[in-house]
Structures are given as C-alpha cells and as structure tokens.
Protein backbone atom coordinates (compact mmCIF):
# COMPACT_ATOMS: atom_id res chain seq x y z
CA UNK A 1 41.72 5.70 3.49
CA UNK A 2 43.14 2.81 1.64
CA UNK A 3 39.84 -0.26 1.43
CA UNK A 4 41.35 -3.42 2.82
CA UNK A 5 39.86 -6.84 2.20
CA UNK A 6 40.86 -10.40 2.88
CA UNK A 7 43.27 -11.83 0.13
CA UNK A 8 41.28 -14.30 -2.14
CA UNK A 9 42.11 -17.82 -2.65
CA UNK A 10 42.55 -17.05 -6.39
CA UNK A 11 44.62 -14.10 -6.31
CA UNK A 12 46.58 -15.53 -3.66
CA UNK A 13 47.30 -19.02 -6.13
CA UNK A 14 48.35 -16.73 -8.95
CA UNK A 15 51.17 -14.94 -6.65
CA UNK A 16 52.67 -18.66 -5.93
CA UNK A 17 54.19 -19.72 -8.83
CA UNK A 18 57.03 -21.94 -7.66
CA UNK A 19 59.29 -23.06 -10.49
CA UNK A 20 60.29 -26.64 -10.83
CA UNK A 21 64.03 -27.48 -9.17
CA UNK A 22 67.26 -27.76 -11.45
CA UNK A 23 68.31 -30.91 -10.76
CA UNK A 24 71.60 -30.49 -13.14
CA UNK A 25 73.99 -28.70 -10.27
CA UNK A 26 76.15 -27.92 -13.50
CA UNK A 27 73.28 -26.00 -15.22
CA UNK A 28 71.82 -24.96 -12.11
CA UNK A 29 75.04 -22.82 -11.23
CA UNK A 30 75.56 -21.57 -14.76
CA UNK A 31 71.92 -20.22 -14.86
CA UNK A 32 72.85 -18.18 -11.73
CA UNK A 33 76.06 -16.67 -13.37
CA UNK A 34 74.32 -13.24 -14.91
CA UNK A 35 77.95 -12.16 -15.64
CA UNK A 36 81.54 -12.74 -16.89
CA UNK A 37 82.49 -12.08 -12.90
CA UNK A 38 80.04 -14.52 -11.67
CA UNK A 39 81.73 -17.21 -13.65
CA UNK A 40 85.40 -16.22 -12.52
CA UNK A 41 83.92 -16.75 -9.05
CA UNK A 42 82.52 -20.10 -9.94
CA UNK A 43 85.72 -20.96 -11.59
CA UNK A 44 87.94 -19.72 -8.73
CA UNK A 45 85.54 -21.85 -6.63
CA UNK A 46 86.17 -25.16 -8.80
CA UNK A 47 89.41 -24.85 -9.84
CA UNK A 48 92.91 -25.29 -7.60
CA UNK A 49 94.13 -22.33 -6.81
CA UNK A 50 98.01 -22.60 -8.95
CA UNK A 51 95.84 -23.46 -12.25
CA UNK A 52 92.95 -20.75 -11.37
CA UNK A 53 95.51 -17.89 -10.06
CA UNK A 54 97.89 -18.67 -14.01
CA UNK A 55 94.66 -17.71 -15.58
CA UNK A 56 93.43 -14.89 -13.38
CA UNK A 57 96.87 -13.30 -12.63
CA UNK A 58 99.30 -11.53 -14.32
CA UNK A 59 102.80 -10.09 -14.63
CA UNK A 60 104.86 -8.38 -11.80
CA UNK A 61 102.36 -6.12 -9.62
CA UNK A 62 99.72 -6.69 -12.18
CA UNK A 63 99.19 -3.39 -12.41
CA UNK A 64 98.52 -3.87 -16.94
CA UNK A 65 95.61 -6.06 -16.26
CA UNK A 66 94.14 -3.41 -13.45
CA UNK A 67 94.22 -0.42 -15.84
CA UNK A 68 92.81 -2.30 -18.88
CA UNK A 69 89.92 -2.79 -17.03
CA UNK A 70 89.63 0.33 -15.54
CA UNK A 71 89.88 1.72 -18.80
CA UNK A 72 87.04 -0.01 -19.97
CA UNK A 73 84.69 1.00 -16.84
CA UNK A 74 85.46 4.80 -17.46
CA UNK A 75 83.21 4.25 -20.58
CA UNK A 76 80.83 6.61 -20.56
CA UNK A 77 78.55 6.07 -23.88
CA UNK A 78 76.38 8.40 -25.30
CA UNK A 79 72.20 6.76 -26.78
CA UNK A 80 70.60 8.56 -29.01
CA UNK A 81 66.46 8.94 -28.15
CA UNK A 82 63.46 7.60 -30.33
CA UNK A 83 65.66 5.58 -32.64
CA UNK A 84 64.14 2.13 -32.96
CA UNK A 85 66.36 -0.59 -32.58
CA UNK A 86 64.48 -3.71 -31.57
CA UNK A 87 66.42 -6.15 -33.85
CA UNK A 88 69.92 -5.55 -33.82
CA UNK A 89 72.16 -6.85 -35.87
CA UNK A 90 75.79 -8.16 -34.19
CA UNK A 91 77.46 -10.11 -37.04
CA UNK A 92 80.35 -8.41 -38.82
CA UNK A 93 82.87 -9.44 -41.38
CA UNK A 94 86.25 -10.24 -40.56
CA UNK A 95 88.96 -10.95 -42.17
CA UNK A 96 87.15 -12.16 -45.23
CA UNK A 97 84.51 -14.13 -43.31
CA UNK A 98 81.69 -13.72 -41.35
CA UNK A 99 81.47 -14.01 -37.42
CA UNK A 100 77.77 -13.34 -35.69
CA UNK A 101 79.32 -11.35 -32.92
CA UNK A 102 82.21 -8.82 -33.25
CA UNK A 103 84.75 -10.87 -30.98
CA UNK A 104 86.18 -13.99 -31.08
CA UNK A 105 88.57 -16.74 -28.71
CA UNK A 106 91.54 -15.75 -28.08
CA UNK A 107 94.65 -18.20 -28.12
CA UNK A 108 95.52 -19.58 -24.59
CA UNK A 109 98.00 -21.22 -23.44
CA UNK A 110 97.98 -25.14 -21.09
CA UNK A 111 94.22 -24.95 -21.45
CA UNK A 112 93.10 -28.34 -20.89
CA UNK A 113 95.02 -27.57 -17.17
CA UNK A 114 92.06 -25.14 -16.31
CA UNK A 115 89.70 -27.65 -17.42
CA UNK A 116 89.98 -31.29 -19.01
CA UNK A 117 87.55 -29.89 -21.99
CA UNK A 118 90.29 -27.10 -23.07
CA UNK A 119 90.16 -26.72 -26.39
CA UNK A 120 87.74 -29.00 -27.37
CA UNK A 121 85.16 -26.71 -25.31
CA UNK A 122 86.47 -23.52 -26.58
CA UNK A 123 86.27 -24.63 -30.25
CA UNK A 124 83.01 -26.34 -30.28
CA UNK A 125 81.24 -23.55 -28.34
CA UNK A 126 82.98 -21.33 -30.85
CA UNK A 127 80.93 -23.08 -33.83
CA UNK A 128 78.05 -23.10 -32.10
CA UNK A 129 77.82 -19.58 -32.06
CA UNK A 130 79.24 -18.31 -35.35
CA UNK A 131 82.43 -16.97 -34.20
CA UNK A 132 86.46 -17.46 -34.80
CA UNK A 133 88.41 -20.08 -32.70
CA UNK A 134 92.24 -19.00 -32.13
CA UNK A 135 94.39 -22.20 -31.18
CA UNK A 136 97.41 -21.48 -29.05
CA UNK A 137 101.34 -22.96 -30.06
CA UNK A 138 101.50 -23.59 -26.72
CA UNK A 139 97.74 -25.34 -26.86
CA UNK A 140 96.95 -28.90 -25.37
CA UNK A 141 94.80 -29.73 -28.05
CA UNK A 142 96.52 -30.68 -31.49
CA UNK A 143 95.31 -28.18 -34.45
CA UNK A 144 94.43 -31.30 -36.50
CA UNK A 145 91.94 -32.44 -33.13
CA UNK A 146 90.60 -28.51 -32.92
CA UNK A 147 89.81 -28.89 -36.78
CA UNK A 148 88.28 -31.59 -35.70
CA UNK A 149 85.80 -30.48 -33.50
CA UNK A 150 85.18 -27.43 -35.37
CA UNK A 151 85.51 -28.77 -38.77
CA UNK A 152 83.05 -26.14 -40.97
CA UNK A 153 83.96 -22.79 -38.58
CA UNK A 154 86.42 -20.60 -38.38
CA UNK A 155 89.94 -21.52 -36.90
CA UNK A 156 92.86 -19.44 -36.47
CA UNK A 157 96.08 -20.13 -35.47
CA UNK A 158 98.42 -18.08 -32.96
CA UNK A 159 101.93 -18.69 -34.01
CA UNK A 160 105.38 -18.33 -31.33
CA UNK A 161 108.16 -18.18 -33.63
CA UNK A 162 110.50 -20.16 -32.24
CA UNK A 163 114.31 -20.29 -31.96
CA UNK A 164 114.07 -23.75 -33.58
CA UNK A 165 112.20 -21.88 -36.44
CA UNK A 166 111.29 -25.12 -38.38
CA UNK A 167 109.40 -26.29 -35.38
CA UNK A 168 107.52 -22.76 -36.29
CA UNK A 169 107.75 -23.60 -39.89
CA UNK A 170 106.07 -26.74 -39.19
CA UNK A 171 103.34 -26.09 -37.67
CA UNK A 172 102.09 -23.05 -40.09
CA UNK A 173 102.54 -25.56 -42.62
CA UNK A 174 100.22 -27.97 -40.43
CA UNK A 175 97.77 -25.07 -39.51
CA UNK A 176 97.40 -23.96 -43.36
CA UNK A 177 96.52 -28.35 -44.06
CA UNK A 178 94.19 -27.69 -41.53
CA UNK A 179 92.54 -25.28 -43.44
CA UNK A 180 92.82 -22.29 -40.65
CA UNK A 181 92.28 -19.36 -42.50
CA UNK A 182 94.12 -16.91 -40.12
CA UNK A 183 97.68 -16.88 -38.96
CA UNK A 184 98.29 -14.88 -35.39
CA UNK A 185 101.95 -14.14 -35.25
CA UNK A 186 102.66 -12.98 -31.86
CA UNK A 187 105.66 -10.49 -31.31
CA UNK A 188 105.69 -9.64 -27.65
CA UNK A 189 107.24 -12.33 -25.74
CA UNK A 190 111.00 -11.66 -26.07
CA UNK A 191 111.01 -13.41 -22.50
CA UNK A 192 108.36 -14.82 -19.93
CA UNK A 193 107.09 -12.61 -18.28
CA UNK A 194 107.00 -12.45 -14.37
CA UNK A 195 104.24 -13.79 -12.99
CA UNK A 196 104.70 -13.84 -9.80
CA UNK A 197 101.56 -15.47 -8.74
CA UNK A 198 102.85 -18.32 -10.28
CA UNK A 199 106.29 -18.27 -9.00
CA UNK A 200 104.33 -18.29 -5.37
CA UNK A 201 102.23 -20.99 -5.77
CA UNK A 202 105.16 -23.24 -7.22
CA UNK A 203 103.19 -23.57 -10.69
CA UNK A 204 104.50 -26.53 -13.08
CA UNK A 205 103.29 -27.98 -16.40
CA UNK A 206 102.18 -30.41 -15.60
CA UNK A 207 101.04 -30.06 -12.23
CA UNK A 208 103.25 -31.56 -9.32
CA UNK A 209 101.62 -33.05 -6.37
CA UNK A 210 103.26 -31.88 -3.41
CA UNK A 211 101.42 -31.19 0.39
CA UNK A 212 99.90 -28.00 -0.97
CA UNK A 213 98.76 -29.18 -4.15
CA UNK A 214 96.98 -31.98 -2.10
CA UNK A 215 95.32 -29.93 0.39
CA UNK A 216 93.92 -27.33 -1.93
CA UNK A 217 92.88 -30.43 -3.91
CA UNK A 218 90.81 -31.82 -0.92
CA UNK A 219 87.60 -29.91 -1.44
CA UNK A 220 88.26 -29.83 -5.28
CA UNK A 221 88.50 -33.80 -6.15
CA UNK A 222 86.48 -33.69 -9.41
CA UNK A 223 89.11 -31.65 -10.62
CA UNK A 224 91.82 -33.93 -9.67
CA UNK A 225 89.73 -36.91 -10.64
CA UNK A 226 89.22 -35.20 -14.39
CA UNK A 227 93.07 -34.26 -14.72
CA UNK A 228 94.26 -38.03 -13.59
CA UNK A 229 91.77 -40.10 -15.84
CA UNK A 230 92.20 -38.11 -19.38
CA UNK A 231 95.28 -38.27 -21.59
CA UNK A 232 98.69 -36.35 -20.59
CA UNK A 233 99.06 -32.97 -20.06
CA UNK A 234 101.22 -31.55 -23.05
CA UNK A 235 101.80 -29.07 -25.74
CA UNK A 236 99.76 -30.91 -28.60
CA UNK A 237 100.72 -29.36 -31.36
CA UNK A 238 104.53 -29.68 -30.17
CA UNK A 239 104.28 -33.22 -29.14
CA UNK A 240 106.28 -34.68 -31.71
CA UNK A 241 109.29 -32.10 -31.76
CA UNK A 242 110.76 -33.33 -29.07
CA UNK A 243 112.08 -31.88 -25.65
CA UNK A 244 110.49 -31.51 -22.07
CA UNK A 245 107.88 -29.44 -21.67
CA UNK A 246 110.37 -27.25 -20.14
CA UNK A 247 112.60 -26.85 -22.94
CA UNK A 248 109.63 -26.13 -24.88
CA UNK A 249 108.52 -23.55 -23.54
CA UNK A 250 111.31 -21.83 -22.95
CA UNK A 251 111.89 -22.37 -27.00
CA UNK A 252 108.94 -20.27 -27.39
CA UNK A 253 110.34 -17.29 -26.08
CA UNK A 254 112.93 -15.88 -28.61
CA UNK A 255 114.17 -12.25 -28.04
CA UNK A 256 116.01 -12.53 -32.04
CA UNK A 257 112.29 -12.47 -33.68
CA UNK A 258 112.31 -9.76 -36.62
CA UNK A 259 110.89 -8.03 -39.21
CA UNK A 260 112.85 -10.98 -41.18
CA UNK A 261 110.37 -13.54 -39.22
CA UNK A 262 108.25 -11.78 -39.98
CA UNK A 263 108.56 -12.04 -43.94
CA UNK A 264 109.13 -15.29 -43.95
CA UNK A 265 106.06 -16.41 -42.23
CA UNK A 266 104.17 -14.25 -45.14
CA UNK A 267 105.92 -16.10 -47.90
CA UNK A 268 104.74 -19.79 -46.05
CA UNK A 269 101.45 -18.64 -45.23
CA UNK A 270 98.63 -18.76 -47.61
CA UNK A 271 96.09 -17.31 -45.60
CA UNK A 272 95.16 -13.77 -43.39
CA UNK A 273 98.43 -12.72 -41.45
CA UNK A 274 98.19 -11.01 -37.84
CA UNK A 275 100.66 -9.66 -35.87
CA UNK A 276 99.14 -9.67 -32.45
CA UNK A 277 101.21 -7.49 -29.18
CA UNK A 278 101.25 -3.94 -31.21
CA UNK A 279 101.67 -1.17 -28.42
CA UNK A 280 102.19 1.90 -30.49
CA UNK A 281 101.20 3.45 -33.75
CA UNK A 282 104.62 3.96 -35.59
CA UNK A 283 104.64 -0.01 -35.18
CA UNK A 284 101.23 -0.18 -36.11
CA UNK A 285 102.14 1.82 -39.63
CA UNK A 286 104.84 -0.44 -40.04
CA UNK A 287 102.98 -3.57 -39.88
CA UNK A 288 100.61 -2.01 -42.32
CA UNK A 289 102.81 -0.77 -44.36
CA UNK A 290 104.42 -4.59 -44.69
CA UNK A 291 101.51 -5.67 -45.68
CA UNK A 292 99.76 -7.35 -42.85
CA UNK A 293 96.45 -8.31 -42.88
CA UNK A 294 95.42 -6.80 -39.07
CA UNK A 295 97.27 -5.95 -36.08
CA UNK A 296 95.64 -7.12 -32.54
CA UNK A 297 96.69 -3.94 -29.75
CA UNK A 298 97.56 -6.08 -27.14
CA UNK A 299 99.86 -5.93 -24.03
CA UNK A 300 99.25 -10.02 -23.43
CA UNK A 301 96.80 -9.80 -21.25
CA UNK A 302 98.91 -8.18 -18.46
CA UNK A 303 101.04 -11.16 -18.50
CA UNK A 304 104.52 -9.93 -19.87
CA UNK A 305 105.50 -5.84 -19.50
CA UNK A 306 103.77 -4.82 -17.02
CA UNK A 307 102.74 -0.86 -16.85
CA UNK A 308 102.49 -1.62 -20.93
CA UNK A 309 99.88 0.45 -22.72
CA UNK A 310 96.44 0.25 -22.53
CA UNK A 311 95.29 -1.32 -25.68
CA UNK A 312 91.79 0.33 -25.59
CA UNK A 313 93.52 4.27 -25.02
CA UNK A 314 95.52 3.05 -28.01
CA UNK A 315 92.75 2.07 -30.14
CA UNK A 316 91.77 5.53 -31.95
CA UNK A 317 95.09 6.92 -32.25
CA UNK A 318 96.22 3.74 -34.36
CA UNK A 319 92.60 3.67 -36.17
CA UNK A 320 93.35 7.28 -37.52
CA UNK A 321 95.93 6.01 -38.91
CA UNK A 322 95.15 2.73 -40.27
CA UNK A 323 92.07 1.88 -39.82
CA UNK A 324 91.48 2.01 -43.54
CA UNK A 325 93.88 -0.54 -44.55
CA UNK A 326 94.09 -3.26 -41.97
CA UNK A 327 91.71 -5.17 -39.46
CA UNK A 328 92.60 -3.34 -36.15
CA UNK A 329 91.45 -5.72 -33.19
CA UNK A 330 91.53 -5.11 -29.43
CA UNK A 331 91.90 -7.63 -26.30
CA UNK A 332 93.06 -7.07 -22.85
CA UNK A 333 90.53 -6.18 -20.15
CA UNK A 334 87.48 -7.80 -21.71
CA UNK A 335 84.92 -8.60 -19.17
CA UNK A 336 81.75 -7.37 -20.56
CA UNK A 337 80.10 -7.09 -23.76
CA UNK A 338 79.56 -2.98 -23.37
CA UNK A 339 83.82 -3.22 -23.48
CA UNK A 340 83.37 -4.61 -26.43
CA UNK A 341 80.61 -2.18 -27.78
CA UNK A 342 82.77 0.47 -26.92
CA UNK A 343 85.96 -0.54 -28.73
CA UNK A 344 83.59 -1.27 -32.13
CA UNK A 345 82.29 2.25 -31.42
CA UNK A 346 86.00 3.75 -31.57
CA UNK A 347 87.43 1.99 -34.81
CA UNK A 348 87.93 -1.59 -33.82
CA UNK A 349 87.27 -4.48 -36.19
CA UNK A 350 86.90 -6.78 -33.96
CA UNK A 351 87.79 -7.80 -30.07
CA UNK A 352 89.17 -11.29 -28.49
CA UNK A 353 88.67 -12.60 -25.35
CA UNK A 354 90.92 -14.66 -23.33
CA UNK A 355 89.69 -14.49 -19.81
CA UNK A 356 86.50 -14.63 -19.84
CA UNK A 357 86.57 -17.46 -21.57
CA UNK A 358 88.73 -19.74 -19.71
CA UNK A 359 86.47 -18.46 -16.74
CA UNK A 360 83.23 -19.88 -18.39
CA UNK A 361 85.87 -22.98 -19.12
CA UNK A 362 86.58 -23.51 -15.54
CA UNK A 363 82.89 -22.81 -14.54
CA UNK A 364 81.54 -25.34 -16.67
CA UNK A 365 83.48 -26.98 -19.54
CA UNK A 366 81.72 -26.41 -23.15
CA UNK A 367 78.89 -25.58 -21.34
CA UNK A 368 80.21 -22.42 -19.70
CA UNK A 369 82.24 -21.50 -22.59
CA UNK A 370 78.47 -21.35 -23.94
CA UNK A 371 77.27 -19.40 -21.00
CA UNK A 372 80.02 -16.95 -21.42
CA UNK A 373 79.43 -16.63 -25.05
CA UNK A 374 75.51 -16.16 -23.79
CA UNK A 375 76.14 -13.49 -21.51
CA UNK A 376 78.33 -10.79 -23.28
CA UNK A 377 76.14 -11.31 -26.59
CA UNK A 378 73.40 -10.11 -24.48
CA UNK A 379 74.67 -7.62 -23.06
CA UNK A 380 76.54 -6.34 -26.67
CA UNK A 381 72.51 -6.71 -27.65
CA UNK A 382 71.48 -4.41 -24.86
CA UNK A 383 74.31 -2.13 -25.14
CA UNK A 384 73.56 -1.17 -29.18
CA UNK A 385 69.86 -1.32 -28.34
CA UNK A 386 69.92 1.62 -25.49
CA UNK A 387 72.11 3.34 -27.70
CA UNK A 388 70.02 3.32 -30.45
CA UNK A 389 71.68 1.44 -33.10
CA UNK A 390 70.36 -1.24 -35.01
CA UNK A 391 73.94 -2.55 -36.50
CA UNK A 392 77.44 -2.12 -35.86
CA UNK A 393 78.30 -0.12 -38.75
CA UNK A 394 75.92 2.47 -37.14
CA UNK A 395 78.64 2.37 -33.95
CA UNK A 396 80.79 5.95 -34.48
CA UNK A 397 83.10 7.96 -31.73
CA UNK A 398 80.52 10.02 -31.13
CA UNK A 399 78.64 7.32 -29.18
CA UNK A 400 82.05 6.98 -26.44
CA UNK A 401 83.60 9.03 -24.21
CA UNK A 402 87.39 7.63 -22.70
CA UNK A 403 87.00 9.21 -19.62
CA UNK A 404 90.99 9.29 -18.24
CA UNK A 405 92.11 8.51 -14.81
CA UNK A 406 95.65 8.62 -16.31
CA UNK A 407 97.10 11.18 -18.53
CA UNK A 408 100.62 11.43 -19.62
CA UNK A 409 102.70 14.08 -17.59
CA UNK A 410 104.00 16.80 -19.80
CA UNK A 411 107.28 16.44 -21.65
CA UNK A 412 110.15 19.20 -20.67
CA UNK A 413 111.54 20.93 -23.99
CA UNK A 414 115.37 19.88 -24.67
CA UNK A 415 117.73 22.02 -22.83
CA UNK A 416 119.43 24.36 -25.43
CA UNK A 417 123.41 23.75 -25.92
C-alpha cells in the first residue's frame, strides 16, 4: 500500500514556480518557435499571402522542393556509443576563411518585400554569428549598404550574368570594391521559372494594391504600415542601370550564358569563384576542371526545372569525384540542422540556406534571422553530439544512410541494327 499524507506547504511552494510574463510579443513568439517550421508558420501568419506564398512556393507542381525535403527526412544516421563529445566543435573553413557553423545565407531575391529589414537583417545576423552573407543581383539592399552593415564578416556576392553583360561587369567590379571575397555565378536560370503560385496570386514587384491585396492586408497592417513608410521597393544594386523593374528582371534571365561567361567573370574577379545550379557530375568535372573555386548542387530551390535532381542524392557521386579539388556545397531542402549534419557527413563543404532564413525574416526581422540561426546550430550541436563526434572533420559516410523512396528505373540496352 502506497503511504499517503497531506501535501506540505513547502513542497507544495517549490512545485509553483511561475515565470515572469514576456512582455515583448516579438520575443515572446520567437521563444515559442523550437523549429525552422514554427517560424514559417509565424511568418505565413505575418506576412500577406502573394509575398509569403513567392518565398514558400515553387516552380510548376512543386514537386523539386517536395523531394528535397523528403530526401533529407529519409536520413537515417548511424552514433557511435561511449564516445565523449560534450564540446563540439561546428566551425569549418571555407573558402579560405573561417565560418563557426558549416552553412551560410543564401542569396535571395526582393527580400526587403518579405520583410522591411531584408538584407540588412540577414547580413547583420550573419556577423553576429560568424558565418558568410550571400547578397542577391536581384537584392533590395545595395552591396555597398550590405558591406555596410557587415563591414568585418564575410560577404559574398551571387552574380546573374546578364544580357547587358556590363551591367554584370559592373557590379563584380562593385562587389570586389566592396571587398566580398566570394563571387556566386549562377548558371541555371536560362528563363523564369513557373511559379505558379505567383502567377495565381497576381504577384508584382513592387506590390500592387488591388481588392485582394487589401483584404488580405486587413488583419496584416504592420506589414503594410512597414512597406509604405521605408524607402522604395527596388533592385539596389541595379538602381542606377536603368529600366523598370520589369525589364530588369527579365534582363537577368539570359538563355546565351557560356562557358565564355564564364571565363570572363574569372579574368574580372579577384576573389573565390562559384558556380552555383550544378545538377550532374560531368558538369561538376567540368567546372573543376576550369578551375573554379566550388560548385553549389543546386536545383534553385525548386523554383525553376521542376522534377530537377535532388541536390543531396547528388552530393556523393560528385564528391567522389571532386571533392578533393573544389568546395562542393549543398542547398535546397534545408529545414533542419541534422540536413545539414548529414550533407557534411557525405562530402559537403558546406550548406546554404535560403528558406529558412527568409522564414525567421518574416517571423521577426534581424531578430528571427537570429532565432533561425539559434535553432539549427542547436540542433547541428545535438546532431554531432548523439553521434558521437566532437568536430566535423570526424563526420564520414559511414555515419548516413540515403534511404531512397525514388530510384531510377532501369535503362533498356540499344536495340541491335
């Protein structure tokens, strides 16, 4: 029989600990976001839907985005037992510097539309924590004003080349002033992709106020109120070049790029050279074999082909056969700091994320960007402390498993003549 008693005043007391009210509603509904997906749901939330569903969505049936993230939940890691690893170690060279976790921002596009802070947020949150900034072309923050507010961290600069190629010239000229120590030359936008969400919801740059726009804005007025009483809307770095944003934009895309672009960039840039979109490993050994710096596997977020490759399935194919020579880095799918152990684990020098960061944007200006940043260093901490290692370097294949809900269907032999 189990002794009951009545409680005691003093054990009772030491049960009721009530802890003192947020009264920031900002910090108060950051604190409760425990993950990546808690902040897309605050963002969706705060944020009208045609600027919250260009961030979110993706090209055609957005079936690229889905699998990317599948891929990365069909993880399945593998800890070693009684290996202490109470102080891990997350900072890792890259691209001769140093970044205190193995991923970085990734360039995105119309930023300051998800969030009046765009860039400015991204960049400074960025320094805070150690890590590469990537500024868009098609940014709404100048890369003189992102130097600016990250003046002694690491900035990189994603380059369009355009069909008016000294408007490209131009600005890796202005990026390299800027002291950016990493050109990102992107190579798969031929065309815009089809985003359909977008088409839908009757997206513009910048936004038009029609009936919709207004009653979606109704329960949303801080936005509204933030987007009306801070400067214009616009491509920054392309303000001066001329053109509607329109025109710009449509500039951007340029299905004539080459190998030629390519060389020329190299010659005018004095820093690290990317090419970021690489979806196979023949282009991969190409790159490398030109002499690039690293190649980011990328399909663009889901944004432009859709049913692309997976970037992550791609990963240790290309890493057998380049790894040794260039920085291989992975983005697509990102949504949680295991993704990211994972993708170190299998060859990868380092991972960007896009998403997740303009969710922690929309959340909470710089300080969700800092929340975001928060949450998937803890759980990269966790991650390498289950499994037992104490540094990144100790990451190997052996600690992953790509478990595959897709595999390719065999290929018929050629019929003989």
């Amino acid at each position: 029989m189990v002794q009951r008693q009545f409680p005691r005043p003093a054990e009772l007391f030491e049960l009721m600990r009530f802890k003192a009210p947020e009264l920031n509603g900002k910090k108060r509904r950051l604190d409760r976001a425990l993950t990546t997906y808690d902040l897309r749901r605050i963002a969706q939330r705060r944020t009208p839907k045609a600027a919250f569903d260009y961030t979110d969505g993706s090209a055609e049936a957005e079936i690229s985005l889905a699998r990317a993230r599948q891929a990365f939940e069909d993880v399945e890691f593998h800890p070693d037992i009684l290996r202490p690893a109470n102080n891990v170690d997350t900072s890792i060279d890259i691209l001769g510097g140093s970044s205190a976790l193995p991923f970085g921002i990734a360039p995105t596009g119309f930023t300051r539309l998800m969030q009046t802070e765009g860039e400015i947020a991204g960049a400074g949150a960025a320094a805070a924590a150690g890590i590469p900034f990537t500024l868009s072309t098609l940014g709404t923050t100048s890369i003189e004003d992102v130097r600016a507010a990250n003046p002694n961290g690491r900035n990189w600069f994603q380059l369009y080349v355009m069909r008016d190629r000294d408007i490209s010239y131009g600005l890796v000229e202005r990026a390299a002033a800027a002291g950016f120590d990493t050109l990102m030359f992107t190579v798969d936008t031929p065309v815009a992709g089809n985003r359909m969400r977008d088409t839908r919801n009757g997206f513009s740059i910048p936004p038009q106020l029609t009936a919709g726009t207004i009653l979606n804005a109704i329960p949303r007025p801080w936005w509204w109120f933030d987007f009306l009483t801070t400067p214009k809307l616009e491509f920054a770095s392309l303000s001066t070049t001329g053109g509607t944003v329109g025109e710009l934009l449509n500039s951007a895309m340029d299905p004539t790029i080459s190998y030629e672009d390519l060389e020329v960039i190299r010659e005018l840039w004095p820093g690290k050279l990317v090419v970021k979109g690489v979806q196979n490993v023949p282009d991969a050994v190409r790159l490398v074999e030109r002499g690039v710096d690293g190649i980011v596997l990328s399909n663009h977020g889901g944004r432009q082909l859709d049913r692309a490759p997976i970037p992550f399935h791609l990963l240790p194919g290309v890493v057998r056969e380049v790894g040794r020579d260039a920085n291989i880095m992975v983005d697509t799918g990102i949504m949680n700091g295991a993704d990211i152990v994972a993708s170190v684990a299998l060859g990868a020098s380092f991972a960007l994320v896009g998403r997740a960061y303009l969710y922690g944007l929309m959340a909470g200006g710089r300080e969700g960007v800092d929340r975001m940043i928060t949450i998937l260093r803890s759980e990269i901490e966790r991650t390498m402390t289950l499994l037992g290692v104490s540094s990144l370097e100790e990451l190997e294949p052996r600690h992953v498993t790509q478990l595959t809900r897709l595999a390719p269907a065999p290929v018929a032999p050629p019929e003989e003549a």
